[in-house]
Protein backbone atom coordinates (compact mmCIF):
# COMPACT_ATOMS: atom_id res chain seq x y z
CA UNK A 1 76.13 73.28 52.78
CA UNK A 2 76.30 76.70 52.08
CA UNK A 3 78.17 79.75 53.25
CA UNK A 4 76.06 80.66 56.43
CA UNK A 5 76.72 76.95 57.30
CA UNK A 6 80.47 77.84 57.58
CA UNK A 7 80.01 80.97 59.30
CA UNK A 8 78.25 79.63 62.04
CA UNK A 9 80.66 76.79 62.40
CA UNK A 10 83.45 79.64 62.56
CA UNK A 11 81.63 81.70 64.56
CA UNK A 12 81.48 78.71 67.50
CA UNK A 13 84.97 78.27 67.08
CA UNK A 14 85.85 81.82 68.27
CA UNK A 15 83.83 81.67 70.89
CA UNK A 16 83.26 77.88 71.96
CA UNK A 17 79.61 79.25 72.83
CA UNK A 18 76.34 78.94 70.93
CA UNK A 19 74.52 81.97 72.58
CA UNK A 20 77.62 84.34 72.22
CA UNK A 21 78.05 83.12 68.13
CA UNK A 22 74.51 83.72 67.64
CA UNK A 23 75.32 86.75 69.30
CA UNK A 24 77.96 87.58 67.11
CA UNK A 25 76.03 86.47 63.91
CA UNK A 26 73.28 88.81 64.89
CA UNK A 27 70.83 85.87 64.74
CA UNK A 28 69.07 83.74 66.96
CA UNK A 29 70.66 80.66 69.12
CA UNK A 30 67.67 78.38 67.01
CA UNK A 31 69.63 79.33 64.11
CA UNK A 32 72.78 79.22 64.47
CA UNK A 33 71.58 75.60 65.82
CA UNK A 34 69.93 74.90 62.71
CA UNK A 35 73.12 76.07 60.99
CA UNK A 36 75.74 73.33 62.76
CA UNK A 37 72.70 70.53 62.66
CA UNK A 38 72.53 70.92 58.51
CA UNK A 39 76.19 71.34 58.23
CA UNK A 40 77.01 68.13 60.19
CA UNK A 41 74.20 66.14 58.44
CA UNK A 42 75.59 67.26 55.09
CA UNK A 43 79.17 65.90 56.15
CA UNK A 44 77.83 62.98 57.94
CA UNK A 45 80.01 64.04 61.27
CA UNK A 46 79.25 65.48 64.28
CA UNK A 47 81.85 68.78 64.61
CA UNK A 48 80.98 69.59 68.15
CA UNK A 49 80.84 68.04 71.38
CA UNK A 50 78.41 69.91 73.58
CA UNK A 51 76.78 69.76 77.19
CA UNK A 52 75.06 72.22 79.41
CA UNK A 53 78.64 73.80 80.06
CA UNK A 54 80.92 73.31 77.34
CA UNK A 55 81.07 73.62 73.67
CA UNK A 56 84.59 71.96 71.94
CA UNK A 57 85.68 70.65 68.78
CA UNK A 58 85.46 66.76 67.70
CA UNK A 59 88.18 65.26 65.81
CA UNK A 60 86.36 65.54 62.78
CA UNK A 61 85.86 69.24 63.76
CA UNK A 62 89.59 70.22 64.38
CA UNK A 63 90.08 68.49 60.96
CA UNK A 64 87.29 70.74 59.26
CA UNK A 65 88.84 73.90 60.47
CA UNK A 66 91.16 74.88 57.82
CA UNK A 67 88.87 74.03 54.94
CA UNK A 68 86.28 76.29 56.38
CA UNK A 69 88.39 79.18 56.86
CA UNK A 70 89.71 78.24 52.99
CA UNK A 71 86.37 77.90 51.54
CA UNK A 72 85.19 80.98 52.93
CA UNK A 73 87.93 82.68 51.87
CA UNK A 74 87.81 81.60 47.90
CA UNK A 75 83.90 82.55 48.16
CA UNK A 76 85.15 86.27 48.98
CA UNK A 77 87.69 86.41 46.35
CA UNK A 78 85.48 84.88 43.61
CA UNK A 79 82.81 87.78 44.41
CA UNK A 80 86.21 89.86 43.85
CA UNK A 81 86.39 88.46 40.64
CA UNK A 82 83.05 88.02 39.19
CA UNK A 83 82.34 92.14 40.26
CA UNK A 84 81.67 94.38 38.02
CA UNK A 85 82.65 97.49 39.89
CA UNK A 86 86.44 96.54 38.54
CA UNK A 87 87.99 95.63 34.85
CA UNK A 88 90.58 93.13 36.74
CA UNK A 89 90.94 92.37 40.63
CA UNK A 90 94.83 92.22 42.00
CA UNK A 91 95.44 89.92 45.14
CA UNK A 92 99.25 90.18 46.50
CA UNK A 93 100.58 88.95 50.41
CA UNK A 94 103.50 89.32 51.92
CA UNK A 95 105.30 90.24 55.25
CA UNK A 96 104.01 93.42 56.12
CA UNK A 97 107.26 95.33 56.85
CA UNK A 98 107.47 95.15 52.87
CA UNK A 99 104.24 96.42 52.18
CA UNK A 100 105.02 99.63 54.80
CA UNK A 101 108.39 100.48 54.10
CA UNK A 102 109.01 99.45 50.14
CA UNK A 103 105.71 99.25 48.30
CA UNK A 104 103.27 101.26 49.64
CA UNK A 105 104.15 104.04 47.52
CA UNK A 106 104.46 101.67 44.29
CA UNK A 107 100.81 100.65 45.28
CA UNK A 108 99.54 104.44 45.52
CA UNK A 109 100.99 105.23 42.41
CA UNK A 110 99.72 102.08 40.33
CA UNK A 111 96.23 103.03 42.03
CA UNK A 112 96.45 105.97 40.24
CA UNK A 113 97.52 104.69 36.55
CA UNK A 114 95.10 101.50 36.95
CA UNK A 115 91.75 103.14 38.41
CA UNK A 116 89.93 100.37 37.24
CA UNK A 117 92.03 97.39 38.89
CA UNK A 118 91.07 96.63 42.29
CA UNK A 119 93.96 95.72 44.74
CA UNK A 120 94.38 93.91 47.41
CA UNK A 121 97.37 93.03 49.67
CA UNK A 122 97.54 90.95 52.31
CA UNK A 123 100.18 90.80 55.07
CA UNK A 124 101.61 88.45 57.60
CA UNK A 125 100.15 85.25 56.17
CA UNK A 126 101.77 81.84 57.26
CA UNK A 127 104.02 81.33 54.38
CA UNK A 128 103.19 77.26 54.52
CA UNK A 129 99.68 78.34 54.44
CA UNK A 130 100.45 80.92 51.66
CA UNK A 131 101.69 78.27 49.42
CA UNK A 132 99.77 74.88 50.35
CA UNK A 133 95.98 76.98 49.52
CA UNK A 134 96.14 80.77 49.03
CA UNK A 135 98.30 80.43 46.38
CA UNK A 136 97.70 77.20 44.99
CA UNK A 137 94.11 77.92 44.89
CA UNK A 138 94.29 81.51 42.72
CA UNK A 139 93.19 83.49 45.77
CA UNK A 140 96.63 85.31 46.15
CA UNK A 141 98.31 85.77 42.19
CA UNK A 142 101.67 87.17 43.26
CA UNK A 143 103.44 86.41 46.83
CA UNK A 144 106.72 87.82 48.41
CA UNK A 145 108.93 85.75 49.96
CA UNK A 146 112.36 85.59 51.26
CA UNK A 147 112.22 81.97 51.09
CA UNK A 148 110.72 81.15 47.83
CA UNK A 149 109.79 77.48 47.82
CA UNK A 150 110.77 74.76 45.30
CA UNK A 151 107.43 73.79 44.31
CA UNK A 152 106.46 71.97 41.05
CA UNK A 153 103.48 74.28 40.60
CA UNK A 154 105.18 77.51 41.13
CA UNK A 155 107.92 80.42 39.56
CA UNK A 156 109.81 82.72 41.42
CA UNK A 157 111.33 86.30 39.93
CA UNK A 158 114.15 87.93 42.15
CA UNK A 159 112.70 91.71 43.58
CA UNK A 160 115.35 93.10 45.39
CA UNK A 161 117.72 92.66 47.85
CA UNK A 162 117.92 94.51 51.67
CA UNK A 163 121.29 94.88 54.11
CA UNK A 164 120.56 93.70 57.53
CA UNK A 165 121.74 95.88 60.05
CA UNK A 166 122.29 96.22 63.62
CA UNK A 167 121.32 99.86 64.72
CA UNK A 168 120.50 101.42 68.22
CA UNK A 169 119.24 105.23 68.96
CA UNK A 170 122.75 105.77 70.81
CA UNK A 171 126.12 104.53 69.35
CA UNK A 172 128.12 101.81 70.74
CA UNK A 173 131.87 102.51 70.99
CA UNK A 174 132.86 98.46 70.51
CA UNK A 175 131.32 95.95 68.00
CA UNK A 176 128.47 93.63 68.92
CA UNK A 177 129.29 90.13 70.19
CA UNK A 178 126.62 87.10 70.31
CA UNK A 179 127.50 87.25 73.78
CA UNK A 180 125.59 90.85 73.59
CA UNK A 181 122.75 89.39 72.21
CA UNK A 182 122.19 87.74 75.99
CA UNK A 183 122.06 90.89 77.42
CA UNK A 184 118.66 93.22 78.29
CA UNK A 185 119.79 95.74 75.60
CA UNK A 186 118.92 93.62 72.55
CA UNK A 187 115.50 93.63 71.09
CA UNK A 188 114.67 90.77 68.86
CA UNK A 189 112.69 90.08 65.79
CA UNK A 190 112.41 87.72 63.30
CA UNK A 191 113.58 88.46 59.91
CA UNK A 192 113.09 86.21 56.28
CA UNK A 193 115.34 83.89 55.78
CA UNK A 194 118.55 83.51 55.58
CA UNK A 195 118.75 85.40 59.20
CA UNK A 196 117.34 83.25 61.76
CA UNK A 197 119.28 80.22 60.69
CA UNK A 198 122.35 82.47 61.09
CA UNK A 199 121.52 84.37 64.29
CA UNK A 200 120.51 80.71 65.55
CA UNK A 201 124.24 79.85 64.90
CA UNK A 202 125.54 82.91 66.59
CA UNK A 203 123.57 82.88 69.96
CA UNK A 204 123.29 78.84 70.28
CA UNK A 205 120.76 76.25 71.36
CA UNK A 206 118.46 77.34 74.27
CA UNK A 207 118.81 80.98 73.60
CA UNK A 208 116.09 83.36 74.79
CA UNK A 209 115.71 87.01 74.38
CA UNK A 210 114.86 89.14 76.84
CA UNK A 211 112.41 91.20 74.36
CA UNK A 212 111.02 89.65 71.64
CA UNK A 213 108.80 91.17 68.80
CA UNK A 214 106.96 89.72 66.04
CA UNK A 215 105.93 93.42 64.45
CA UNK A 216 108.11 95.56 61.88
CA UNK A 217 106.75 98.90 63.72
CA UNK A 218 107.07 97.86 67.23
CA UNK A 219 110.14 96.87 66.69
CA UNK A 220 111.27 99.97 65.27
CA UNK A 221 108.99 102.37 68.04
CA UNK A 222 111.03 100.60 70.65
CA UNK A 223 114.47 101.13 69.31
CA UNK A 224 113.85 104.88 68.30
CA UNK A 225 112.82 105.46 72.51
CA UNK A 226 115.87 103.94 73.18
CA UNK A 227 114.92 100.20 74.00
CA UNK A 228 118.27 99.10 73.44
CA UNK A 229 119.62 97.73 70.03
CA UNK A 230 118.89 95.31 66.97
CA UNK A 231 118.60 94.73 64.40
CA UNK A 232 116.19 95.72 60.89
CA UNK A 233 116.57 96.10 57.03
CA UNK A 234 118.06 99.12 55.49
CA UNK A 235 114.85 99.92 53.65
CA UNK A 236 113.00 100.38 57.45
CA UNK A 237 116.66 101.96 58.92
CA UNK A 238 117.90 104.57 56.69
CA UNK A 239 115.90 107.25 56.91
CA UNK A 240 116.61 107.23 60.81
CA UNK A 241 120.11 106.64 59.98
CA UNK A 242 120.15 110.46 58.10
CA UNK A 243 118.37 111.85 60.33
CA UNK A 244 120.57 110.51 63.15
CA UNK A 245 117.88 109.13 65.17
CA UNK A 246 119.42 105.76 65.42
CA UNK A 247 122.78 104.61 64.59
CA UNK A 248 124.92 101.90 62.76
CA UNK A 249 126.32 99.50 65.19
CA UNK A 250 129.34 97.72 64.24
CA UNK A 251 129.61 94.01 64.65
CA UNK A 252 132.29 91.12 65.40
CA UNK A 253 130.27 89.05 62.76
CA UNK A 254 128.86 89.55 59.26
CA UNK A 255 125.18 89.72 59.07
CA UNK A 256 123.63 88.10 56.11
CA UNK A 257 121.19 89.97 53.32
CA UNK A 258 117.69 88.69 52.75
CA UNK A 259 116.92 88.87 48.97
CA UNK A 260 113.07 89.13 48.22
CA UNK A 261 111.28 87.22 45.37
CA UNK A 262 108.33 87.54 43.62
CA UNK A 263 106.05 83.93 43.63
CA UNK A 264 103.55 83.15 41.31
CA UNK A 265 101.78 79.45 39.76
CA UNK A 266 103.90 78.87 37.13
CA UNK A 267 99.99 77.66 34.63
CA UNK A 268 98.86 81.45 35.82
CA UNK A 269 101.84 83.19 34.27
CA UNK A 270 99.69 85.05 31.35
CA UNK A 271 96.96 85.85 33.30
CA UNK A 272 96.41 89.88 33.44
CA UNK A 273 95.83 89.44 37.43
CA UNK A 274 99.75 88.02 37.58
CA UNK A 275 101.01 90.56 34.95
CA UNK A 276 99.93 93.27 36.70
CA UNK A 277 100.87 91.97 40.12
CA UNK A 278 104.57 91.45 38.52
CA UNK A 279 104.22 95.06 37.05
CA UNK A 280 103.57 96.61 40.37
CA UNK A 281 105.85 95.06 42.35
CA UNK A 282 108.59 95.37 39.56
CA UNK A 283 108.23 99.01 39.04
CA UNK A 284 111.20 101.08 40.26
């Protein structure tokens, strides 16, 4: 098997069509047929089920999946690190609300004192994902996470900690009840742990909100035009806050504060790659 194998077979999967992955490929449908026959000869399976009008995955198929999409992924970062171009290659991930609001300029700036280390940061990665291959595997050397895991194989170093608060472009003359949290004036997203355990226990079982975000900028586009009110870190709110473009609400609850480590396999620790992921992320 080798790596155009695995594209192809990825390639089919985002398109459950032969014609429109060869398509995509840029190669011919003979191919990209060739490709998928050799791949499933060299793992003894057949990894599609396919008739004149549909293409879908076998069992063995749907198992394959994630080890193509990790196999192809540690080929790219070992070209990373076997390049010349670089003295040392730098892979980081976490949510990407960090990345915008707290380290982008501690990423500029170590750009410019480390012109020779190549960086790369990754954002809104599964964390179970993050943990069971990226970082297991050496592809990612440092992670942030709110909800560093206990794992045997890996070391955690506090970063920093970030207020949660409840804001809204237009103040609020009475504090915030769950009860509020029903109405069409909230706007939700999910923030790292502790908070959705908490706001779970404030707005009950069954709850749905009427608008619901998954995005760090979205979130805050929509509550700077006046969407209504929720809630985001202080590092994402305060500059608004100053400037008066959205305001503190106050609340009949206390909201908890997320507190952001720095993850790392614990047998990696003196490796320059992990030093210099620490260093960046440590710098003031």
């Amino acid at each position: 098997m080798d790596s155009s194998q695995l594209e192809a077979f990825l390639a089919i999967c985002k398109t459950m069509n032969f014609t429109k992955a060869a398509d995509y490929l840029h190669i011919s449908q003979s191919a990209i047929t060739a490709r998928i026959k050799a791949l499933e000869t060299a793992m003894g399976k057949s990894l599609f089920s396919r008739n004149n009008r549909n293409v879908t995955l076998t069992k063995a198929g749907i198992a394959f999946y994630p080890y193509v999409e990790r196999m192809l992924r540690l080929y790219e970062e070992s070209k990373l690190t076997l390049s010349e171009q670089f003295d040392q290659a730098i892979v980081l991930s976490g949510p990407g609300s960090v990345w915008h609001y707290r380290y982008l300029p501690n990423i500029l700036s170590f750009r410019r004192m480390h012109p020779n280390v190549a960086i790369k940061f990754l954002s809104d990665i599964d964390p179970g994902y993050m943990i069971r291959d990226l970082l297991l595997d050496g592809v990612v050397h440092v992670s942030i996470r709110f909800d560093p895991p206990d794992h045997p194989k890996v070391s955690k170093i506090q970063l920093f900690e970030d207020e949660i608060l409840l804001v809204s472009a237009h103040p609020v003359s009475h504090p915030i009840t769950g009860e509020d949290f029903r109405s069409s004036s909230y706007c939700h997203i999910e923030w790292g742990s502790p908070f959705p355990d908490w706001f779970a226990g404030i707005v009950g079982a069954g709850y749905i909100p009427a608008l619901q975000s998954d995005h760090s900028a979205i979130m805050l586009t929509m509550l700077l035009q006046g969407a209504g009110y929720g809630f985001l870190p202080r590092s994402i709110a305060q500059p608004y806050l100053d400037s008066r473009q959205l305001f503190q609400l106050s609340c009949a609850f206390q909201i908890p504060t997320m507190t952001a480590s720095a993850v790392y396999l614990t047998e990696s620790q003196e490796q320059a790659s992990v030093q210099l992921g620490l260093a960046l992320l440590q710098r003031a």
